[in-house]
Each structure stands twice: as C-alpha cells, then as structure tokens.
C-alpha atoms as a PDB file:
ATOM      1  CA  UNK A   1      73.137 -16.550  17.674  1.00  0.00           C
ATOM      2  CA  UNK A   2      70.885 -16.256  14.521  1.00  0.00           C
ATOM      3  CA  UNK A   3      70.272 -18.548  11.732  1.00  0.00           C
ATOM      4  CA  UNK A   4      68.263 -18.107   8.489  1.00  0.00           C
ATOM      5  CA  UNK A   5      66.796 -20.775   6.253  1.00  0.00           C
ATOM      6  CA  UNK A   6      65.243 -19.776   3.105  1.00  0.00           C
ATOM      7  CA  UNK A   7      62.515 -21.719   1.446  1.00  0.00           C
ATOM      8  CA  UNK A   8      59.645 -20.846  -1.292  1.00  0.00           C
ATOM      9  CA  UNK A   9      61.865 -20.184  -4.338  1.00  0.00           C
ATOM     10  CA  UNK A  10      61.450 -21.620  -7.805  1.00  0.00           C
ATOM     11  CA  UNK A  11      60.668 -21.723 -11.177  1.00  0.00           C
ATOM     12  CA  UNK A  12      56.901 -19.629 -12.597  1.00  0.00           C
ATOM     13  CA  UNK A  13      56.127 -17.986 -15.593  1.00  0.00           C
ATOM     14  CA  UNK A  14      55.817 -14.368 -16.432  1.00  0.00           C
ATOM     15  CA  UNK A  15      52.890 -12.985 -14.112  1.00  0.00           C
ATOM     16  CA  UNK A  16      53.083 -15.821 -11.628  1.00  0.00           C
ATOM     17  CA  UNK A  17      53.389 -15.430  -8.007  1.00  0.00           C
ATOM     18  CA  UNK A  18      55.806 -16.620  -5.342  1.00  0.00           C
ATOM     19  CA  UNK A  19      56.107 -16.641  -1.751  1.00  0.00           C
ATOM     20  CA  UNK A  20      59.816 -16.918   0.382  1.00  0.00           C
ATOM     21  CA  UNK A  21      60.081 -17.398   3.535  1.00  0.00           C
ATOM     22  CA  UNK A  22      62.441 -17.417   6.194  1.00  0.00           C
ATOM     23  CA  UNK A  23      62.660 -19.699   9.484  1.00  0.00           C
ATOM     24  CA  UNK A  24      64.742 -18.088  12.086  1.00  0.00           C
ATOM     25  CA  UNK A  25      66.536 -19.530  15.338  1.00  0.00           C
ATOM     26  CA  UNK A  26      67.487 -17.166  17.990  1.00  0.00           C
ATOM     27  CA  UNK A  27      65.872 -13.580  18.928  1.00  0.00           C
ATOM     28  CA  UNK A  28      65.277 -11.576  15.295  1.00  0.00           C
ATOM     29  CA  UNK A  29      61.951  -9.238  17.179  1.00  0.00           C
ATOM     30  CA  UNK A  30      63.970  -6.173  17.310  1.00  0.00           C
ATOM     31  CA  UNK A  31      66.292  -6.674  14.498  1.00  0.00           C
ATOM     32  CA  UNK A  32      65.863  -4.767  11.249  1.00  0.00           C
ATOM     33  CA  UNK A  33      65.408  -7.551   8.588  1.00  0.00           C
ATOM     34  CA  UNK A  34      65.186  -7.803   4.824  1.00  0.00           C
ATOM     35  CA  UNK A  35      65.368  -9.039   1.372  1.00  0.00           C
ATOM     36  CA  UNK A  36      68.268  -8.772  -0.847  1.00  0.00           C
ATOM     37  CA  UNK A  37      68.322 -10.985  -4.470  1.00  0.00           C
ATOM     38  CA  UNK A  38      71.334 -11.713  -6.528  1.00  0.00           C
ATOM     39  CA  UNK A  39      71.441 -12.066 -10.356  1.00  0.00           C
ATOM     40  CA  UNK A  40      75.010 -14.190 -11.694  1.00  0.00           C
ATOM     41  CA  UNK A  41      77.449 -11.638 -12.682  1.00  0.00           C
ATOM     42  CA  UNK A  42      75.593  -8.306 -10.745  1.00  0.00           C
ATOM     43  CA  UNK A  43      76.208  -6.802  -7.290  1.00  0.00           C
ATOM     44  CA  UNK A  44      73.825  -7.697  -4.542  1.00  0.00           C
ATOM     45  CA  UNK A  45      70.753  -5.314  -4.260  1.00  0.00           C
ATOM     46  CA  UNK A  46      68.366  -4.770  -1.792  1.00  0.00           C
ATOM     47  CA  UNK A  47      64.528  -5.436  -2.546  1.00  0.00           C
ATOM     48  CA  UNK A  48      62.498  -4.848   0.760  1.00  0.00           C
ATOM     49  CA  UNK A  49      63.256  -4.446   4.359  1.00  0.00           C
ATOM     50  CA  UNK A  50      61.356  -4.051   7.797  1.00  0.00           C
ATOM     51  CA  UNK A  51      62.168  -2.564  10.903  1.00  0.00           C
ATOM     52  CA  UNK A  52      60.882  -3.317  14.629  1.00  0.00           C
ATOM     53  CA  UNK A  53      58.247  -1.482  14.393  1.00  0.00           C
ATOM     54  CA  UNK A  54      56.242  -2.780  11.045  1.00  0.00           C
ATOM     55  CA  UNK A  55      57.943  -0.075   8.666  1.00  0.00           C
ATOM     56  CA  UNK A  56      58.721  -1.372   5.042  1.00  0.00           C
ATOM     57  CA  UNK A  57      60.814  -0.059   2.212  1.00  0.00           C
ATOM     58  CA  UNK A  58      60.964  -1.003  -1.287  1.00  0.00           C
ATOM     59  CA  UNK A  59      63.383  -1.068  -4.228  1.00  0.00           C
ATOM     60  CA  UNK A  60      61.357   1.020  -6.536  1.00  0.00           C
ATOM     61  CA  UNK A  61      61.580  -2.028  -9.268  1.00  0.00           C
ATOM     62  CA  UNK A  62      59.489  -3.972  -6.903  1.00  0.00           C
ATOM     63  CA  UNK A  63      56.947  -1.311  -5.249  1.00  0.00           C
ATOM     64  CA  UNK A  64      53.372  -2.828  -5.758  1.00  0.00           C
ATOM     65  CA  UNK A  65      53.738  -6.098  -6.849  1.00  0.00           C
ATOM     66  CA  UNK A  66      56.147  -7.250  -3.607  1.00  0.00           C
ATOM     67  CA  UNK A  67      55.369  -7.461   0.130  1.00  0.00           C
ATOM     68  CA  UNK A  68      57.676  -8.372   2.825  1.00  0.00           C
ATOM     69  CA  UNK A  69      56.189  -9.214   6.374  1.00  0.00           C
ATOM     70  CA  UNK A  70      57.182 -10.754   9.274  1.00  0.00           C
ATOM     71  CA  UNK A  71      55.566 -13.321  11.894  1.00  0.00           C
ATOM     72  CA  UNK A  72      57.212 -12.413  15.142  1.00  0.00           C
ATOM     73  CA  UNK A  73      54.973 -15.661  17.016  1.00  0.00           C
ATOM     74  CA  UNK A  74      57.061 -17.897  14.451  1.00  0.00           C
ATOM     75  CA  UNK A  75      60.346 -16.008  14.157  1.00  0.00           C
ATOM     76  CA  UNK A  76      59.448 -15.977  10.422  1.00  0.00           C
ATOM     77  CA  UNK A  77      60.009 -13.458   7.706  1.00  0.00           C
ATOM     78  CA  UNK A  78      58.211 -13.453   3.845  1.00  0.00           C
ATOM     79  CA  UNK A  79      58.312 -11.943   0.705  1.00  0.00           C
ATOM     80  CA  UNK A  80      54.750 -12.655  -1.624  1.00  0.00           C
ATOM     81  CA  UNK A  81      55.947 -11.732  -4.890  1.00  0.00           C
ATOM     82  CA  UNK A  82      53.380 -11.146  -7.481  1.00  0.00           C
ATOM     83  CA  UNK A  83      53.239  -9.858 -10.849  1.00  0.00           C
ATOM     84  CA  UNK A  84      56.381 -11.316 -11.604  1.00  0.00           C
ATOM     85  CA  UNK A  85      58.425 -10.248 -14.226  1.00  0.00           C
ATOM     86  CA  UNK A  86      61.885 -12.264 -15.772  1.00  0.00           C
ATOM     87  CA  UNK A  87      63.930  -9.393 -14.334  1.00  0.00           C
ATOM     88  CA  UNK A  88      63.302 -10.755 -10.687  1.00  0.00           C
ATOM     89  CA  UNK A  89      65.135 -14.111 -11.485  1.00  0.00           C
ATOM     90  CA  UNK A  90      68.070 -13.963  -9.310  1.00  0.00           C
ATOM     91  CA  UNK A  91      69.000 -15.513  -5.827  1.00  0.00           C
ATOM     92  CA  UNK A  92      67.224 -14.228  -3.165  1.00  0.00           C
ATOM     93  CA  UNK A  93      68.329 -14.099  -0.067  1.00  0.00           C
ATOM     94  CA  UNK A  94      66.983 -13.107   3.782  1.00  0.00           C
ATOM     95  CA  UNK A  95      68.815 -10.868   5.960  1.00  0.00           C
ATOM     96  CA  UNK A  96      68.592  -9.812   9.210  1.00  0.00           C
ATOM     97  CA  UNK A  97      70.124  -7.086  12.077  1.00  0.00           C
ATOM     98  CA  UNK A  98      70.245  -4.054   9.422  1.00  0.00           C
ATOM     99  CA  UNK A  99      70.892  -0.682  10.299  1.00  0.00           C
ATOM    100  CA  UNK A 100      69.013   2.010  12.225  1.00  0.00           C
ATOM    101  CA  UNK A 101      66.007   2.924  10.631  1.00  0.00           C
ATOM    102  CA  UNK A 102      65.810   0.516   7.558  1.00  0.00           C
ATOM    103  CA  UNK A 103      62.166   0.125   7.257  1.00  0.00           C
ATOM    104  CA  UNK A 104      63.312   3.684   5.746  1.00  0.00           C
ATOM    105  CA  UNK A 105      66.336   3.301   3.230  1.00  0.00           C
ATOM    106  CA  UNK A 106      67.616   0.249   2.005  1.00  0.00           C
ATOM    107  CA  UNK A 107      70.779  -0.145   2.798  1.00  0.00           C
ATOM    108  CA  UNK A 108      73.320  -2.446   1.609  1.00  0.00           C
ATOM    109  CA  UNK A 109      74.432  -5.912   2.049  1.00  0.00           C
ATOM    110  CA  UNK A 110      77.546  -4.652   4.280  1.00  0.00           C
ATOM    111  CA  UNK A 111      75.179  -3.077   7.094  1.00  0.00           C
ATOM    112  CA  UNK A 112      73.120  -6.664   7.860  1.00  0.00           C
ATOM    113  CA  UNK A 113      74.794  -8.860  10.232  1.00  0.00           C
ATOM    114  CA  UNK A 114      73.257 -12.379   9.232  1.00  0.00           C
ATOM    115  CA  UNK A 115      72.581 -14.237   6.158  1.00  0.00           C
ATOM    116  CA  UNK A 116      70.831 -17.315   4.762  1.00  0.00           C
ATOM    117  CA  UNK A 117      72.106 -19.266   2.097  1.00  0.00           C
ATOM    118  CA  UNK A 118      69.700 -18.070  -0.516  1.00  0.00           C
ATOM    119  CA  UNK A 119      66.981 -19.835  -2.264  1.00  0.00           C
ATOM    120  CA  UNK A 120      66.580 -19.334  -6.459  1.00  0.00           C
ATOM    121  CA  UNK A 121      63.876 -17.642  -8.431  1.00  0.00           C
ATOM    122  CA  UNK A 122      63.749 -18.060 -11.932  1.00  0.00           C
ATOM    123  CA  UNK A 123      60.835 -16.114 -13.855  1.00  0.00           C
ATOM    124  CA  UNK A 124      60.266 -17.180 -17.300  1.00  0.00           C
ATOM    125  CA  UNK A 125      58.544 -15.554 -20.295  1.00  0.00           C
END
C-alpha cells in the first residue's frame, strides 16, 4: 500500500549541509514516520521521527543541527541536516507507520511497517 523513495544523499565536507527526502505513494497522513541511518558493520538507529500531529523526536547525537518535517500536500517527508559531522556518514533510510506516540520516543526499526531502500551520506573531514 505504501512505497518510499529516498533521494538527497551524498557526499559534503565537515560542516556542510544536506537535505533527504522522501516521495511517498499511498496514504502516509496519519502514519508515524521517521528517519533511521545505518553505518556498515553497526545496528540500525533511529535519528528523528514525527507523528500525526507535527510532534518530533531526536536522537540526542543529532538535536540542533537536524530537522525532520513532513509535506502532507505532497506525501513527502525530509530531513535538512546541517552542521554535519563525519559521524553521520551512514545509510539513511525513511520509515513510515511507527508506533503510538513516536513523535515521543524513538523506537526501533522492528516497530515501522515500511521502508525505502536507503540513500548514502558520506561526511568527510
């Protein structure tokens, strides 16, 4: 019923700024959705989510120098990542249908229903 397509990733330097984004097909309005990223040989973590009703949660490794938002007119979700930092190369990928309340907590990967195939940020020095 849902599909999620990734885009924005790629290489910057230390301090540089990116922006993902996420194009969704099907009804995602009332679905909890969020960011997870992905570095080779670590478990998948969560960076920011958003619930129905605007509220947004942060891995505290990201808090003030990440955003997430959504564009419910487009079916869209972002992430403007600023500030950034080599740490924050990994995959990143958008999720979507989380659990109850997860503009609150973020939960993990196991508790969101739908995936996208992940786009790479690498953040060099």
């Amino acid at each position: 019923q849902v599909q999620l397509v990734e885009s924005g990733g790629g290489s910057v330097q230390a301090g540089g700024s990116l922006r993902l984004s996420c194009a969704a097909s099907g009804y995602t309005r009332s679905y909890c959705m969020a960011w997870f990223r992905q570095a080779p040989g670590k478990e998948r973590e969560g960076v920011a989510a958003i619930d129905s009703d605007g509220s947004t949660v942060y891995a505290d490794s990201v808090k003030g120098r990440f955003t997430i938002s959504k564009d419910n007119a487009k079916n869209s979700l972002h992430l403007q990542m600023n500030s950034l930092k080599p740490e924050d190369t990994a995959m990143y990928y958008c999720a979507a249908d989380g659990p109850f309340m997860c503009g609150y907590r973020l939960g993990p990967p196991h508790e969101y229903k739908y995936w996208g195939q992940g786009t790479q940020v690498t953040v060099s020095s």
